[in-house]
N, C-alpha and C. Protein backbone atom coordinates (compact mmCIF):
# COMPACT_ATOMS: atom_id res chain seq x y z
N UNK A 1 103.44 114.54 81.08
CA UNK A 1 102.29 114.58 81.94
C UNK A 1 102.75 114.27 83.36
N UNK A 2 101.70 114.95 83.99
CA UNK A 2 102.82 114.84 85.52
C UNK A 2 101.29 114.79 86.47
N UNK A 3 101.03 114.14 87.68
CA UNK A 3 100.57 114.08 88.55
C UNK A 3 100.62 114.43 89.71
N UNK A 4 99.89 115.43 90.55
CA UNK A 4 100.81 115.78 91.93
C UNK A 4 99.63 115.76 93.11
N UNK A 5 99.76 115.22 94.17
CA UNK A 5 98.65 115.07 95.33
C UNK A 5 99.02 116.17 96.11
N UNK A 6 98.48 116.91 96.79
CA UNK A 6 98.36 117.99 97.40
C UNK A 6 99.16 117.41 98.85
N UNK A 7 99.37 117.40 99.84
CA UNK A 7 99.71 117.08 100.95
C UNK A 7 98.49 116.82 101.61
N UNK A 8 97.11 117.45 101.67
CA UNK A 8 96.52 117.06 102.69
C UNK A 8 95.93 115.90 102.12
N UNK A 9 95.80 115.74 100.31
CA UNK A 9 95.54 114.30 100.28
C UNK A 9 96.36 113.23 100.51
N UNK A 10 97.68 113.24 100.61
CA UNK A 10 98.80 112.57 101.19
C UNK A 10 98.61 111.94 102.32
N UNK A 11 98.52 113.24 103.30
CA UNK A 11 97.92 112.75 104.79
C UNK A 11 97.13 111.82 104.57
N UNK A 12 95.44 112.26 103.79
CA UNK A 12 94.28 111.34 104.37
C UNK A 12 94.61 110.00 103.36
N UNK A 13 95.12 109.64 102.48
CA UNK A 13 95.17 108.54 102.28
C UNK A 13 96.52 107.80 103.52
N UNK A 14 97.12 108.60 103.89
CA UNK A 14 97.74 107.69 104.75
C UNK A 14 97.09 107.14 106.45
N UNK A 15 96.52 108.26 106.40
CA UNK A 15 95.34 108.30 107.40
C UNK A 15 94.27 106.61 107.40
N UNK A 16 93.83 106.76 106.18
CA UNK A 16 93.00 105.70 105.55
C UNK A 16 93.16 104.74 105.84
N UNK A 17 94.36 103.96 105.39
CA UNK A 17 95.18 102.60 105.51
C UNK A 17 94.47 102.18 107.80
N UNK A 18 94.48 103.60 108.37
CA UNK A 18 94.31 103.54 110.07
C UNK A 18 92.71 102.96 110.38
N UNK A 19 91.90 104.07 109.35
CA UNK A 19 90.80 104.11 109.65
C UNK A 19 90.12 102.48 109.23
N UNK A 20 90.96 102.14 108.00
CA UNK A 20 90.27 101.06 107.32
C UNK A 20 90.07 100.02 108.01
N UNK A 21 91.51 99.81 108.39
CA UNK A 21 92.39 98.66 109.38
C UNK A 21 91.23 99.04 110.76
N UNK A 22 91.30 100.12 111.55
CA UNK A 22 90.31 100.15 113.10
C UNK A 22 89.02 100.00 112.65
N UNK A 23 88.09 100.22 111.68
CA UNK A 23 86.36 99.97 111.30
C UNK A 23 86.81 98.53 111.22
N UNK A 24 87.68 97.86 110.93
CA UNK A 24 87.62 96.41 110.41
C UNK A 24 86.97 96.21 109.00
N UNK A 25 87.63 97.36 107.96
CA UNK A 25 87.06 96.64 107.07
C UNK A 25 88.33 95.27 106.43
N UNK A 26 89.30 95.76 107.27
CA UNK A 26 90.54 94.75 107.08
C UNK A 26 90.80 93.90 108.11
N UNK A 27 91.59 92.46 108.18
CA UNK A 27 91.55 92.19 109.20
C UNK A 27 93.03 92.44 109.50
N UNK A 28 93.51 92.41 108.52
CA UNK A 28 95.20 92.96 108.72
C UNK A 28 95.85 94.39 108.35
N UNK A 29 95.98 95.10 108.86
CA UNK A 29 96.36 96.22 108.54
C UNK A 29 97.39 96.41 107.19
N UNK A 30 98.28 95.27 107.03
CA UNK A 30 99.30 95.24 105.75
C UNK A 30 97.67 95.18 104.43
N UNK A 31 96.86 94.67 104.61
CA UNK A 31 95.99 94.48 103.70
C UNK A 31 95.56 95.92 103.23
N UNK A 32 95.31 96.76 104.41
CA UNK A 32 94.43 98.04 104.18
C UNK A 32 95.21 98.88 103.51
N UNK A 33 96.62 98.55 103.96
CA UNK A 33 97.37 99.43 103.09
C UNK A 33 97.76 98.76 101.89
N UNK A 34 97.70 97.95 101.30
CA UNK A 34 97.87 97.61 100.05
C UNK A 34 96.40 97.98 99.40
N UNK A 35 95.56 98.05 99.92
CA UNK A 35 94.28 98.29 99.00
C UNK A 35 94.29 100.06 98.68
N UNK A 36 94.90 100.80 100.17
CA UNK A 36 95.33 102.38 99.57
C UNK A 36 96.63 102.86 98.60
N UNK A 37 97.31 101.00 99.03
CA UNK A 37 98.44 101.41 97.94
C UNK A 37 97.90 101.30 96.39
N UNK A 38 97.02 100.35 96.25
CA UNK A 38 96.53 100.18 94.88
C UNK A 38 95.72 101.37 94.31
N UNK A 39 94.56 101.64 95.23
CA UNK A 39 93.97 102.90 95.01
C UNK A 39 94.58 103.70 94.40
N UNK A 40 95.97 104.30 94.94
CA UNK A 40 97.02 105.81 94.74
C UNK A 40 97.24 104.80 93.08
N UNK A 41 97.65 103.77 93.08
CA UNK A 41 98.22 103.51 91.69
C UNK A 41 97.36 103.65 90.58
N UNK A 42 96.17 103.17 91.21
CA UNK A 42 94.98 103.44 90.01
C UNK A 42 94.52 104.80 89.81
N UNK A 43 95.03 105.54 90.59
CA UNK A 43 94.74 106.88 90.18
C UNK A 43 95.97 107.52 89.73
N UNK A 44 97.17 107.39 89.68
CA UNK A 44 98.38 107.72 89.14
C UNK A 44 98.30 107.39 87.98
N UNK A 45 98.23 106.06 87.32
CA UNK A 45 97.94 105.32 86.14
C UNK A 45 96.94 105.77 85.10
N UNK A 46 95.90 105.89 85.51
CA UNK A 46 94.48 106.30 85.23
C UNK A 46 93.68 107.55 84.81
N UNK A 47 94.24 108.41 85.64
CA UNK A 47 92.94 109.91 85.95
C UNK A 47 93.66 110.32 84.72
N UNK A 48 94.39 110.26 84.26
CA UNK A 48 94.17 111.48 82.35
C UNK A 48 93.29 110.20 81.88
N UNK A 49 93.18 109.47 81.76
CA UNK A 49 92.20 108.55 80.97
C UNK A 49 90.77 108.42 80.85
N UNK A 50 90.40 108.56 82.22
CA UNK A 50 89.44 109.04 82.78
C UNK A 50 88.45 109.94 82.97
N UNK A 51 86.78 109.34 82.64
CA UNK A 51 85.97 110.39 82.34
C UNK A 51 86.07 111.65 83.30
N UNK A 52 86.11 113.03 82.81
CA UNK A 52 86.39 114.01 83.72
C UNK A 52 84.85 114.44 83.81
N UNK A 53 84.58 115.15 85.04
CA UNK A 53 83.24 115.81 85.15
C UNK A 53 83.51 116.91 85.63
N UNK A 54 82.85 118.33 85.32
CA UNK A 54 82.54 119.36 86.00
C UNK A 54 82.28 119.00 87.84
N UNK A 55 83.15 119.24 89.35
CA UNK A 55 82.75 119.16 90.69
C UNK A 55 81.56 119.98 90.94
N UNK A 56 80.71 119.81 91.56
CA UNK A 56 79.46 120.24 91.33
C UNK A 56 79.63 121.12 92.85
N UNK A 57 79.05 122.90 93.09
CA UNK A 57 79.25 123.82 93.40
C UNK A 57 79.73 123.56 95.07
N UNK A 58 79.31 122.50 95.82
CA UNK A 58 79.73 122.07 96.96
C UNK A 58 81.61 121.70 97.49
N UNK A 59 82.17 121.18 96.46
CA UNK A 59 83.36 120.45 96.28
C UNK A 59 84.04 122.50 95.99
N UNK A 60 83.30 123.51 96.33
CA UNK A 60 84.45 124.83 96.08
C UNK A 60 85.30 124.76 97.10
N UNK A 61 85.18 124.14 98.19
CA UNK A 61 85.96 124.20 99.31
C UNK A 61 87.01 123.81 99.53
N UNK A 62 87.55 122.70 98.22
CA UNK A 62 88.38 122.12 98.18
C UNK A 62 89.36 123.23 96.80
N UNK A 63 88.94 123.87 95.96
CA UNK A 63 89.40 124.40 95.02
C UNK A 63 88.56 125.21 93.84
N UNK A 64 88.62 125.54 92.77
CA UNK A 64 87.59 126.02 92.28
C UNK A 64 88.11 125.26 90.46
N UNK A 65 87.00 125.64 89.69
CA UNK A 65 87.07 125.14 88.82
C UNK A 65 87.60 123.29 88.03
N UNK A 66 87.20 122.80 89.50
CA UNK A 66 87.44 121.39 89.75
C UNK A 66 86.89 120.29 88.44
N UNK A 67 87.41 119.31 88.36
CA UNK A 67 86.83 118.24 87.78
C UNK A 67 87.10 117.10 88.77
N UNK A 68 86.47 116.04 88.51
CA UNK A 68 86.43 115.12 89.43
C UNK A 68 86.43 113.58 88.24
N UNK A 69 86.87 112.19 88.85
CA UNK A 69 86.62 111.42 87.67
C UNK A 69 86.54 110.19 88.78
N UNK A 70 85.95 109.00 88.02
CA UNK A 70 85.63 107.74 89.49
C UNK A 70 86.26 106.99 89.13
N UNK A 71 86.82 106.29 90.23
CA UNK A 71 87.23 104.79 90.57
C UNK A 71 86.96 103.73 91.27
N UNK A 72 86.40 102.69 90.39
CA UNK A 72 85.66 101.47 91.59
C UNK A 72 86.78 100.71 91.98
N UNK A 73 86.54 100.26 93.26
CA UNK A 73 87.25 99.36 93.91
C UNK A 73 86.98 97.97 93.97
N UNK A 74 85.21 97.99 94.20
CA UNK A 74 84.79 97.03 94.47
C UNK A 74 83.24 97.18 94.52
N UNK A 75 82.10 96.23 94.40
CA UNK A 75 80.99 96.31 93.96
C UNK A 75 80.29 97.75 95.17
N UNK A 76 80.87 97.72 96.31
CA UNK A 76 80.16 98.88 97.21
C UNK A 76 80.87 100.29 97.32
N UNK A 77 82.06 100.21 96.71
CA UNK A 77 82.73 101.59 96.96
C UNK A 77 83.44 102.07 95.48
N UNK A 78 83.09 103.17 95.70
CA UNK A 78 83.67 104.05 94.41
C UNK A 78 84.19 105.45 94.82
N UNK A 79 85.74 105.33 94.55
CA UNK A 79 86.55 106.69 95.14
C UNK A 79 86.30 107.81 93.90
N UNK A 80 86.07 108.74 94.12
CA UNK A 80 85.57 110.14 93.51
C UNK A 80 87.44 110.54 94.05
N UNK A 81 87.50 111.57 92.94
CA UNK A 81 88.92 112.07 92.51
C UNK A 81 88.54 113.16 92.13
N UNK A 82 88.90 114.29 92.84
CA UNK A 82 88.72 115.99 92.47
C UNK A 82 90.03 116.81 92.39
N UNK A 83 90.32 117.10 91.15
CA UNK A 83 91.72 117.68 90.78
C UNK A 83 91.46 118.85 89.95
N UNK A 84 92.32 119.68 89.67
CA UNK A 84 92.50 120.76 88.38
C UNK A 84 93.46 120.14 87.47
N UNK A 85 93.35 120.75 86.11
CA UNK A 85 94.56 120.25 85.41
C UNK A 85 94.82 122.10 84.80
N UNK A 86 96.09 121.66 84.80
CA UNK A 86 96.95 122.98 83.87
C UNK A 86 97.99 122.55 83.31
N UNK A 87 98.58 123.73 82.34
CA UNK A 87 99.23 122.88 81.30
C UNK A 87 100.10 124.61 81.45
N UNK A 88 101.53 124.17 81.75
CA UNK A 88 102.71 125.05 81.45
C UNK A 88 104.00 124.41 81.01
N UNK A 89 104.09 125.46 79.64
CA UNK A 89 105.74 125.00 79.15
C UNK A 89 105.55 123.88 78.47
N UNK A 90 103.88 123.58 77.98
CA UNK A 90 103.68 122.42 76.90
C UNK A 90 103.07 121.20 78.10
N UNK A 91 103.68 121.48 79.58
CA UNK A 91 103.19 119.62 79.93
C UNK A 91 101.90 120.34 80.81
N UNK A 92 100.95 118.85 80.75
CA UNK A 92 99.61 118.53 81.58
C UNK A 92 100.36 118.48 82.85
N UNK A 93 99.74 119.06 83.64
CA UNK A 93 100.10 118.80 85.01
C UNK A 93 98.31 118.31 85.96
N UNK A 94 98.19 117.30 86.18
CA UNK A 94 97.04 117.16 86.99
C UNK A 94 96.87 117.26 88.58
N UNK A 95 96.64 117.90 89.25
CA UNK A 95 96.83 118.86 90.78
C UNK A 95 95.42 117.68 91.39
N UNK A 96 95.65 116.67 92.41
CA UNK A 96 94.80 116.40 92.72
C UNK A 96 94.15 116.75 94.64
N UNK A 97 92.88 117.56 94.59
CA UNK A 97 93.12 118.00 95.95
C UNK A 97 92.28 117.61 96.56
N UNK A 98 91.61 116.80 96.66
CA UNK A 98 90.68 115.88 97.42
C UNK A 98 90.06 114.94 96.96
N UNK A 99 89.91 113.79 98.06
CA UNK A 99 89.86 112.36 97.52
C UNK A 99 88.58 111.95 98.28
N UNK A 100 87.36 110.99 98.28
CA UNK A 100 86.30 110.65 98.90
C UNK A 100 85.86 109.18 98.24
N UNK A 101 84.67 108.97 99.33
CA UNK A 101 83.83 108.01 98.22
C UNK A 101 82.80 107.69 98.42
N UNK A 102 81.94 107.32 98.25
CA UNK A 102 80.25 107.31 97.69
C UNK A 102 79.91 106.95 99.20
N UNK A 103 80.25 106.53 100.15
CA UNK A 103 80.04 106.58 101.33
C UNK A 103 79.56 108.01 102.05
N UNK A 104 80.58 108.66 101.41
CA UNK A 104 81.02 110.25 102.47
C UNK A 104 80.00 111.61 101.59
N UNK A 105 80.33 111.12 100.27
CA UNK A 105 79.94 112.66 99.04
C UNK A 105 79.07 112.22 98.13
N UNK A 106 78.49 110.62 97.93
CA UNK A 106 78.06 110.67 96.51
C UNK A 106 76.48 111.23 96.72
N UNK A 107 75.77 112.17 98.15
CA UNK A 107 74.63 112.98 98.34
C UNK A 107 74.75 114.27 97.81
N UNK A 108 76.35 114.36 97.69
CA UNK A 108 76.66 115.87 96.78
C UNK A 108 76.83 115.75 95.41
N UNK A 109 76.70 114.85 94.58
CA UNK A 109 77.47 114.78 93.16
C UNK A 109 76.06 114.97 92.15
């Protein structure tokens, strides 16, 4: 089984760790990025385990035939995970191509 982030989710979680740290939801920036470092782990660890859902017709922009599965962080935020999975030569491969959270998308789900 293999896991792979697209690059532009690469970017925006590295992006994240900026945005988190300047809104102040951190007061230290080493913090913000350990909370995106944990994030990436809990979704490395996790998403085959994880309830999958049909992405509902909005999320085509990101890919088609999407599933999506959640991760809480903490009592106010929950990161939504939208990937494909395919399977060649016997292994799962899970393609993940956009990342959000109930802040930004949960008016689309």
């Amino acid at each position: 089984m293999k896991i792979v982030a697209l690059p532009e989710v690469r970017k925006y979680l590295k992006e994240l760790i900026q945005i988190l740290y300047e809104k102040e939801y951190f007061g230290f920036e080493a913090y913000a990025q350990k909370y995106v470092e944990d994030l990436f782990h809990d979704i490395l660890t996790n998403l085959p385990y994880k309830l999958k859902k049909p992405a509902p017709p909005y999320f085509k922009r990101y890919g088609t035939k999407m599933l999506y599965a959640t991760f809480r962080k903490n009592k106010t935020t929950q990161w939504y995970v939208f990937f494909n999975v395919y399977r060649k030569k016997g292994e799962t491969i899970f393609v993940i191509r956009y990342i959000s959270n109930n802040h930004m998308v949960s008016q689309y789900l």
